[in-house]
PDB file of N, CA and C in Angstrom:
ATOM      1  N   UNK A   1     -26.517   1.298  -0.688  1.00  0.00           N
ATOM      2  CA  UNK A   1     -25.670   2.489  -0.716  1.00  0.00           C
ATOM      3  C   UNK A   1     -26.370   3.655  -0.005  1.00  0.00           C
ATOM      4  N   UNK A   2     -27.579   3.830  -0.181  1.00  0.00           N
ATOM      5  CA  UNK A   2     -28.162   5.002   0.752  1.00  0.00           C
ATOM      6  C   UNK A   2     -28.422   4.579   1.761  1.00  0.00           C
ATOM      7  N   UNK A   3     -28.177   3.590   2.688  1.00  0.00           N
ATOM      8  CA  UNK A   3     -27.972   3.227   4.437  1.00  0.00           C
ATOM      9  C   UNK A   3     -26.670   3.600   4.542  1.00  0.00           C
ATOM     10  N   UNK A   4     -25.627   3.095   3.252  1.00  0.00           N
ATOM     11  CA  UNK A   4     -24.322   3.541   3.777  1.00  0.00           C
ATOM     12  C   UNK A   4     -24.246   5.020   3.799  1.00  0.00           C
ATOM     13  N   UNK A   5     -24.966   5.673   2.664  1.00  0.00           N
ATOM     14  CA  UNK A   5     -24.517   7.136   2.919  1.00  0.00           C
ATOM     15  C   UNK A   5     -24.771   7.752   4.190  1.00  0.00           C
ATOM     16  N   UNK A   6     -26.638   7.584   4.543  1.00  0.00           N
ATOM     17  CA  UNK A   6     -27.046   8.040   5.690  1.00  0.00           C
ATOM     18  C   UNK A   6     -26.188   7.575   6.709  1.00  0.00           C
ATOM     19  N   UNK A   7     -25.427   6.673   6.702  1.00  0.00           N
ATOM     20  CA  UNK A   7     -24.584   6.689   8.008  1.00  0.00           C
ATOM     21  C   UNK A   7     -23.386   7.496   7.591  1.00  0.00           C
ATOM     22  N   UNK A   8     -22.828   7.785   6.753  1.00  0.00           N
ATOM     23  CA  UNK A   8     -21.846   8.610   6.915  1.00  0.00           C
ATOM     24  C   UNK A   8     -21.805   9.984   7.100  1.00  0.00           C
ATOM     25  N   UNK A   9     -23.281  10.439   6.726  1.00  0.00           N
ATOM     26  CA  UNK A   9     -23.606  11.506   6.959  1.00  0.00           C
ATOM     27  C   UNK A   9     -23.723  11.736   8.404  1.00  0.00           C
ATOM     28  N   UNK A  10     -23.614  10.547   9.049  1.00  0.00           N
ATOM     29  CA  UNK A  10     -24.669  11.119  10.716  1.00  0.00           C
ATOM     30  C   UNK A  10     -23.009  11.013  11.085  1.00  0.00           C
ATOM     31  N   UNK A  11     -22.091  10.296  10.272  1.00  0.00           N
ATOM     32  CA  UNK A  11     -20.566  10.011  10.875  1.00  0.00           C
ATOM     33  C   UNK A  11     -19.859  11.377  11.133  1.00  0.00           C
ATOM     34  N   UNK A  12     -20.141  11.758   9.969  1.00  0.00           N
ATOM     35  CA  UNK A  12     -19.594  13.434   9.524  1.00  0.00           C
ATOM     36  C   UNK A  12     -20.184  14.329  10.698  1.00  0.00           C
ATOM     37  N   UNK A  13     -21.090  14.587  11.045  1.00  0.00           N
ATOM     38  CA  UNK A  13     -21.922  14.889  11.901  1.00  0.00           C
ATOM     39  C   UNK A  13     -21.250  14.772  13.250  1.00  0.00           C
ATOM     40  N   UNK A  14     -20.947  13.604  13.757  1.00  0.00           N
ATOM     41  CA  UNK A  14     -20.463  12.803  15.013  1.00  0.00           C
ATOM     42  C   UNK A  14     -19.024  13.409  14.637  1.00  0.00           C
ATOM     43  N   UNK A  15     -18.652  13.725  13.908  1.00  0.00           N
ATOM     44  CA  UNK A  15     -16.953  13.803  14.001  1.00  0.00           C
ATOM     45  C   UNK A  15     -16.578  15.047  14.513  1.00  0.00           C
ATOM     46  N   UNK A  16     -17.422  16.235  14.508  1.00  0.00           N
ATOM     47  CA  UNK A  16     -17.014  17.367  14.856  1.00  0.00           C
ATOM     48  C   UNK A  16     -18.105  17.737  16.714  1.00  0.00           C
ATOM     49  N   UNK A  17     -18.272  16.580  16.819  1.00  0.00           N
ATOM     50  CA  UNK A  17     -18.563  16.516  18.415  1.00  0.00           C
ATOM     51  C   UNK A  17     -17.854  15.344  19.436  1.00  0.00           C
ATOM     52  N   UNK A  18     -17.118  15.017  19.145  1.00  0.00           N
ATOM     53  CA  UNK A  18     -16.218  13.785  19.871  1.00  0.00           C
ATOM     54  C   UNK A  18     -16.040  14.238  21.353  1.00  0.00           C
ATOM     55  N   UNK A  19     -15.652  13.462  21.972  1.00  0.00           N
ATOM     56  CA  UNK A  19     -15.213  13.752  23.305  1.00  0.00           C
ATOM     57  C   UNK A  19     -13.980  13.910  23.428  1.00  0.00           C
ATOM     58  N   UNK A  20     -12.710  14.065  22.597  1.00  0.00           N
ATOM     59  CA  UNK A  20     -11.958  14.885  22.611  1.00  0.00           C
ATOM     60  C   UNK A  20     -11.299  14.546  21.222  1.00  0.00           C
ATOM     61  N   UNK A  21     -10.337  15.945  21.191  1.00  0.00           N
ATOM     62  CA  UNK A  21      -9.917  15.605  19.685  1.00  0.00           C
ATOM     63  C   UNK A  21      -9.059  14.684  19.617  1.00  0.00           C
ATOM     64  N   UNK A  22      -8.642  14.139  18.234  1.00  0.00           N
ATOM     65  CA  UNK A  22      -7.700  13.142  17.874  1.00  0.00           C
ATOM     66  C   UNK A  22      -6.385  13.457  17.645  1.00  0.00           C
ATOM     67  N   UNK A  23      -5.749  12.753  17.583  1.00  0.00           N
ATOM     68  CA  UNK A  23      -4.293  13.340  17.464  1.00  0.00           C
ATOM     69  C   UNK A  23      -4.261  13.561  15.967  1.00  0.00           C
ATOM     70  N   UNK A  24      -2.975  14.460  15.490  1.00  0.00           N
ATOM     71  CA  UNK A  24      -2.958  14.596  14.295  1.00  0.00           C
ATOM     72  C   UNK A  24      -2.752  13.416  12.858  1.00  0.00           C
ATOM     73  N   UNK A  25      -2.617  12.483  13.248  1.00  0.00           N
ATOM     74  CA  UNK A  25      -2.008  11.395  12.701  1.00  0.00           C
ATOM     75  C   UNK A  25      -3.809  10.910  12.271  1.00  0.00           C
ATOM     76  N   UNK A  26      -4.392  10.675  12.821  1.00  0.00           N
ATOM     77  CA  UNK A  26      -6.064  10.733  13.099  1.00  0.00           C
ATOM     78  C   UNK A  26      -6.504  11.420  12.445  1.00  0.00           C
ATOM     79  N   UNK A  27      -6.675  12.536  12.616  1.00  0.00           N
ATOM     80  CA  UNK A  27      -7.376  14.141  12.225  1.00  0.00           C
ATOM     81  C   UNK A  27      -7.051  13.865  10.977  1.00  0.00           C
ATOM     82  N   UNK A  28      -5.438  13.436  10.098  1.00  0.00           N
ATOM     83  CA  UNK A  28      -5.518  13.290   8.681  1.00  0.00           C
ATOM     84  C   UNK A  28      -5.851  12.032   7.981  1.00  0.00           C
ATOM     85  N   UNK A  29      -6.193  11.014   9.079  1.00  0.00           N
ATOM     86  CA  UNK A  29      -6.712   9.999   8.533  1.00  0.00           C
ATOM     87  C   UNK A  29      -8.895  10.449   8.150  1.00  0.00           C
ATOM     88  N   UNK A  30      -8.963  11.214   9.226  1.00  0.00           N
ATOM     89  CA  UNK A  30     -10.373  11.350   8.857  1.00  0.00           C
ATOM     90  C   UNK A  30     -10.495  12.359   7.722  1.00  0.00           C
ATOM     91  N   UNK A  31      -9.902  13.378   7.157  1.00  0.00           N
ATOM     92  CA  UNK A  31      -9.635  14.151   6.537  1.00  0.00           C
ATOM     93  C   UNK A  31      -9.740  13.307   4.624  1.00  0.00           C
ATOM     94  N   UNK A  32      -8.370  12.645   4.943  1.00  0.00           N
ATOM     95  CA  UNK A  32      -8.074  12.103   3.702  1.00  0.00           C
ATOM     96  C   UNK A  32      -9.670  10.933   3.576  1.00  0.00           C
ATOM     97  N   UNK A  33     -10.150  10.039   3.849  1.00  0.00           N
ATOM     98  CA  UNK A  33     -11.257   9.219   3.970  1.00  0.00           C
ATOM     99  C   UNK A  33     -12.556  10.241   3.544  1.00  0.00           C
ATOM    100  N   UNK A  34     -12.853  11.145   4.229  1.00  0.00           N
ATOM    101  CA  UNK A  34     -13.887  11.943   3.893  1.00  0.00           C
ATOM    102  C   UNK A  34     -13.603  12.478   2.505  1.00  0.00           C
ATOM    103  N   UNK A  35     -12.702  13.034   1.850  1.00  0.00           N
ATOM    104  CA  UNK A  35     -11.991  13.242   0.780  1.00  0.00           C
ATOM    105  C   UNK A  35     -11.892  12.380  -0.721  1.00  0.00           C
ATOM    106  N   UNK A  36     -12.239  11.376  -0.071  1.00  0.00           N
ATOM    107  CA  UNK A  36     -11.899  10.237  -1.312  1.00  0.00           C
ATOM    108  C   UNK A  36     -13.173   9.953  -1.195  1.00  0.00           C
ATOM    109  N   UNK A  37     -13.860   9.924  -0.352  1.00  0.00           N
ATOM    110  CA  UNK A  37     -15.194   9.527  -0.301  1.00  0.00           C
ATOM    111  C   UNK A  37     -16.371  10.188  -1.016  1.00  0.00           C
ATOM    112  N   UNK A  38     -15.785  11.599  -0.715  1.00  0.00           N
ATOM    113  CA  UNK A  38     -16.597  12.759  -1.387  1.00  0.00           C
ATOM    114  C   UNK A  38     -16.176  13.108  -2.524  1.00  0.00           C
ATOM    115  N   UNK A  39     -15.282  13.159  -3.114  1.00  0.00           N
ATOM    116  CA  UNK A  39     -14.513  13.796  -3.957  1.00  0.00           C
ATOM    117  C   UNK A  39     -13.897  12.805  -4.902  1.00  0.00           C
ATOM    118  N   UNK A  40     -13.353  11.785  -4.836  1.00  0.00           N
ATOM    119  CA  UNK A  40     -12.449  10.691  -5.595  1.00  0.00           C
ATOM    120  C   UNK A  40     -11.150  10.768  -5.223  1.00  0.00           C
ATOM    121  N   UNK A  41     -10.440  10.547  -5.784  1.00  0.00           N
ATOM    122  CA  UNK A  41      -8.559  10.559  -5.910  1.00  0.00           C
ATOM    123  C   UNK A  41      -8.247  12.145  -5.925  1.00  0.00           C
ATOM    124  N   UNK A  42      -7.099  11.951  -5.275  1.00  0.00           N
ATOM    125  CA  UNK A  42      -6.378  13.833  -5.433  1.00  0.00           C
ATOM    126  C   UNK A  42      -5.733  14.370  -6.397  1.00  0.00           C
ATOM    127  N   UNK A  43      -6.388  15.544  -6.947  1.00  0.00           N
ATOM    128  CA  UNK A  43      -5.980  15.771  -8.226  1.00  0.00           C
ATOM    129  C   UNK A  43      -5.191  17.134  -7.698  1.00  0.00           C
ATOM    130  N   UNK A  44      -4.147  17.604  -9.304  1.00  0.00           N
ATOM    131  CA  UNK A  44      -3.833  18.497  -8.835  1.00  0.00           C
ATOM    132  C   UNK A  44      -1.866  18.087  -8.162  1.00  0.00           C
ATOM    133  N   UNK A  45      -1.357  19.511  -8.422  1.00  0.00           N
ATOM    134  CA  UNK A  45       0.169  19.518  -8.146  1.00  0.00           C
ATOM    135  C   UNK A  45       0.191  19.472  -6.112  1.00  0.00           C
ATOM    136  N   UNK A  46       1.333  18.398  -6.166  1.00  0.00           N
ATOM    137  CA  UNK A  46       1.714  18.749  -4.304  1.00  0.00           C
ATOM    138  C   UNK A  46       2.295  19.686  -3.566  1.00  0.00           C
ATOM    139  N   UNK A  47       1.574  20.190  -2.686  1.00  0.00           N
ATOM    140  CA  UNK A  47       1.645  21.884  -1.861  1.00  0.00           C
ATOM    141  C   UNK A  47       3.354  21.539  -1.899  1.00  0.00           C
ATOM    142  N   UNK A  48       3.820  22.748  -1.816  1.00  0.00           N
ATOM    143  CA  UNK A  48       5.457  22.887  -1.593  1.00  0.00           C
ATOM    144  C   UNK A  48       5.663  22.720  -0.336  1.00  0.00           C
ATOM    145  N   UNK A  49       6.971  22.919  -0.121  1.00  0.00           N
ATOM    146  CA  UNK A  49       7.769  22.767   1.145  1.00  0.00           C
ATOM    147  C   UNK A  49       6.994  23.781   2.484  1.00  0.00           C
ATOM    148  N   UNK A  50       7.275  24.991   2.049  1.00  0.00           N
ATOM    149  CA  UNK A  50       6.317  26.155   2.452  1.00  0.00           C
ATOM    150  C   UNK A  50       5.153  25.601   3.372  1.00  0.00           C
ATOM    151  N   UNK A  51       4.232  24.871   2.744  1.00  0.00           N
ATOM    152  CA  UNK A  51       2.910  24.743   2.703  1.00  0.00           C
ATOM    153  C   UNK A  51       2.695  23.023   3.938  1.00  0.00           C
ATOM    154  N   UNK A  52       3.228  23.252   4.917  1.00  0.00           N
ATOM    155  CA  UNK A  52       3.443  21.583   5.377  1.00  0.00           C
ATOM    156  C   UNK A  52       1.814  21.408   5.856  1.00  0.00           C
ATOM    157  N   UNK A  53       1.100  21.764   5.960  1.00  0.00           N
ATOM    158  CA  UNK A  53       0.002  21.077   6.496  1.00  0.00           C
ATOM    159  C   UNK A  53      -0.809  21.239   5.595  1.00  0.00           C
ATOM    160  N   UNK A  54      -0.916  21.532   4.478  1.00  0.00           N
ATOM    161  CA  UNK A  54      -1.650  21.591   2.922  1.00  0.00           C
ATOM    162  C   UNK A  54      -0.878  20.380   2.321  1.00  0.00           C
ATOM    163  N   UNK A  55       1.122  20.161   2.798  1.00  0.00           N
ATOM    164  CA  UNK A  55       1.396  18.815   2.471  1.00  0.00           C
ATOM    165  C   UNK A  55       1.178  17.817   3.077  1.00  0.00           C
ATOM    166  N   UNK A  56       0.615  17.777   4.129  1.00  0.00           N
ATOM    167  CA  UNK A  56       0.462  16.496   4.974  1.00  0.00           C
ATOM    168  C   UNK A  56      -0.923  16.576   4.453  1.00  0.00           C
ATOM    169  N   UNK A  57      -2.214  17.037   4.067  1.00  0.00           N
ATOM    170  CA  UNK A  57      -2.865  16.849   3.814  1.00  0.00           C
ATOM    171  C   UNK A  57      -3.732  16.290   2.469  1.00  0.00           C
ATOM    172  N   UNK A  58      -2.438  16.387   1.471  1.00  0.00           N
ATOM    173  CA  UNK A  58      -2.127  16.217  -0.263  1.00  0.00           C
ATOM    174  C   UNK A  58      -2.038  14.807   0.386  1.00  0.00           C
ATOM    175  N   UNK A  59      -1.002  14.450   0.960  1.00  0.00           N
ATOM    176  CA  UNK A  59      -0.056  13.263   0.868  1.00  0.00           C
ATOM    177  C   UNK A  59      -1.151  11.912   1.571  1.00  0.00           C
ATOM    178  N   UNK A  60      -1.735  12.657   2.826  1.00  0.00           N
ATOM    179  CA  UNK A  60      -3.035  11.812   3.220  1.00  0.00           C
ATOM    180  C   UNK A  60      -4.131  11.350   2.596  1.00  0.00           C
ATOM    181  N   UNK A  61      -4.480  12.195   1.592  1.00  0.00           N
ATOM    182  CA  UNK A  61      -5.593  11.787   0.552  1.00  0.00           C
ATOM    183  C   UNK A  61      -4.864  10.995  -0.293  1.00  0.00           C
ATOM    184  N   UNK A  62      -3.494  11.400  -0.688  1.00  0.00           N
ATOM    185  CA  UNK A  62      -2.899  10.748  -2.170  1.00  0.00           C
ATOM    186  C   UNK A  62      -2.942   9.180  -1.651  1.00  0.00           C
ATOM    187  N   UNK A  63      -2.791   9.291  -0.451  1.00  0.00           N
ATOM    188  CA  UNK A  63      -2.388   7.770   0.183  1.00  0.00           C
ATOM    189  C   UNK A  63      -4.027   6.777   0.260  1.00  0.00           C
ATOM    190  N   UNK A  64      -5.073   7.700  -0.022  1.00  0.00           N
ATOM    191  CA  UNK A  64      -6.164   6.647  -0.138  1.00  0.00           C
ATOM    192  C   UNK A  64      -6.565   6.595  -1.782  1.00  0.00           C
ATOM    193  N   UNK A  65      -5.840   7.057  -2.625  1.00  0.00           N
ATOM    194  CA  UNK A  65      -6.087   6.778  -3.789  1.00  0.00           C
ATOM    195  C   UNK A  65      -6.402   5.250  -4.892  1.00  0.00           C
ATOM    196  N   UNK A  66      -7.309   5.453  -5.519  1.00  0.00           N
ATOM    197  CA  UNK A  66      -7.872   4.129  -5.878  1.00  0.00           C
ATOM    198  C   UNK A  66      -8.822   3.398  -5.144  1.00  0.00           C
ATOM    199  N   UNK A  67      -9.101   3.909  -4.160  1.00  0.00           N
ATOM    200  CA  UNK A  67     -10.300   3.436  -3.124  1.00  0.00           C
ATOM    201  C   UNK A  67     -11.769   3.934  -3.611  1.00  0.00           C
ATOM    202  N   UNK A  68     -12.423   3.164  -3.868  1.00  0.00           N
ATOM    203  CA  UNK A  68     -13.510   3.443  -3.943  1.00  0.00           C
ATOM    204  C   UNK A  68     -14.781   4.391  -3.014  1.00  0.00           C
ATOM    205  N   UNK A  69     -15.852   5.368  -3.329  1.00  0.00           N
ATOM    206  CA  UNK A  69     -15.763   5.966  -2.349  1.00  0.00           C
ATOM    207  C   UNK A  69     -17.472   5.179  -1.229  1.00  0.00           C
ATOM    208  N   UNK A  70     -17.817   4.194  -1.930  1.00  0.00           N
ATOM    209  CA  UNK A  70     -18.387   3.382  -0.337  1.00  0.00           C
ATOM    210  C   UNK A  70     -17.282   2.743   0.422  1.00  0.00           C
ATOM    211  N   UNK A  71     -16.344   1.868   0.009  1.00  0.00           N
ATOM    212  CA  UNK A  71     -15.061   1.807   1.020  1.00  0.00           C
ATOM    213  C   UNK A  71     -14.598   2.750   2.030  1.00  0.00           C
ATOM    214  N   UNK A  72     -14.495   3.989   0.988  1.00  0.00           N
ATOM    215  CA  UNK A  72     -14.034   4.932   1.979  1.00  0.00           C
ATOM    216  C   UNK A  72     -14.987   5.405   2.692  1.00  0.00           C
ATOM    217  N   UNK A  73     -16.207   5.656   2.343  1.00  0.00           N
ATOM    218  CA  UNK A  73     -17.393   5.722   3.101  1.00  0.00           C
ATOM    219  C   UNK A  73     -17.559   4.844   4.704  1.00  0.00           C
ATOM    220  N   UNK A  74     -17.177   3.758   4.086  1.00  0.00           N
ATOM    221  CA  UNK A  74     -17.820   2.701   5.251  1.00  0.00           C
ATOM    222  C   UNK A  74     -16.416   2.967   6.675  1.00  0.00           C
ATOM    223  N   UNK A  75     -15.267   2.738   5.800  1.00  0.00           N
ATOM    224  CA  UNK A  75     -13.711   2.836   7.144  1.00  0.00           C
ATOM    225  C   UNK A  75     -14.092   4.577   7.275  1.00  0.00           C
ATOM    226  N   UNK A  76     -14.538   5.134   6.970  1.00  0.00           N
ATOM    227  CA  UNK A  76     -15.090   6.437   8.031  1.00  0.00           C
ATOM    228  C   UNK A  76     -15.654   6.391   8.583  1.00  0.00           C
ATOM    229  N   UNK A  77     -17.171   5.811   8.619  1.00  0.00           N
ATOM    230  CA  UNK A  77     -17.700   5.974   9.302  1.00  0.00           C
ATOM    231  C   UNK A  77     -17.348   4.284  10.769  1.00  0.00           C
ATOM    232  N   UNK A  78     -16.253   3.415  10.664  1.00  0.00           N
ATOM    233  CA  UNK A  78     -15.886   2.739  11.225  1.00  0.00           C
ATOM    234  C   UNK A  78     -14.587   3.502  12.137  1.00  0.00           C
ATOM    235  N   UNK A  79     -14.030   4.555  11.640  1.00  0.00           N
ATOM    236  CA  UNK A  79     -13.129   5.122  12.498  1.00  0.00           C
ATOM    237  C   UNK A  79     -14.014   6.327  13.284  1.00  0.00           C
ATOM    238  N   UNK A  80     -15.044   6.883  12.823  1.00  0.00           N
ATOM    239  CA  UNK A  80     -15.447   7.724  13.593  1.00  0.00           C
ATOM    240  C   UNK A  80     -15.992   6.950  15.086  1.00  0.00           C
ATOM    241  N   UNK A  81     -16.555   5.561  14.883  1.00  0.00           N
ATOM    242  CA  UNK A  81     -17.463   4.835  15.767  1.00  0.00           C
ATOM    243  C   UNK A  81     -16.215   4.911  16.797  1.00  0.00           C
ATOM    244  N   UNK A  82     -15.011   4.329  16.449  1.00  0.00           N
ATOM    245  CA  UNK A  82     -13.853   4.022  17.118  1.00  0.00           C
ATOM    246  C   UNK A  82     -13.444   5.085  17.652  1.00  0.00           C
ATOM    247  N   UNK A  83     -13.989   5.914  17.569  1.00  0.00           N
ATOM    248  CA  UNK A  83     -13.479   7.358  18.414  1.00  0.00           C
ATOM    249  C   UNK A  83     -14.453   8.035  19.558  1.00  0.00           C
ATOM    250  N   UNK A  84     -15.653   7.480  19.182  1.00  0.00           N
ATOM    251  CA  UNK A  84     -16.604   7.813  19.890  1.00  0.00           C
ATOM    252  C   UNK A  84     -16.781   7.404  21.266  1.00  0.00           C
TER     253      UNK A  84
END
């Protein structure tokens, strides 16, 4: 588990230097993954109508729920490679 972390750390790292950005569909896949990874499952009421990119971003994490967070650890730092 601490090879996996140290790589996700250097992933996290690598993600905010890419050679170009990702599309948004992407951007909330790395979002929600880092999220569950760090944090667990999404707690908490879903942003309102109002609020669409606080809801696309509820709904992206809610969608990796129950994942464990070296799983989510590891398909992060496997989508960051894939971007690189």
């Amino acid at each position: 588990m601490a090879n996996l972390k140290a790589r996700f750390e250097q992933a996290v790292a690598d993600s905010k230097k890419l050679p170009e950005k990702p599309d948004n569909a992407t951007l909330l896949q790395i979002y929600s993954l880092y999220k569950q990874a760090t944090e667990g499952d999404v707690e908490g009421k879903r942003p309102g109508f109002t609020d669409m990119v606080g809801r696309a971003k509820w709904d992206a994490w809610n969608g990796q729920k129950g994942k464990d967070a070296a799983t989510a650890m590891q398909e992060y730092v496997d989508l960051i490679e894939s971007l690189k």
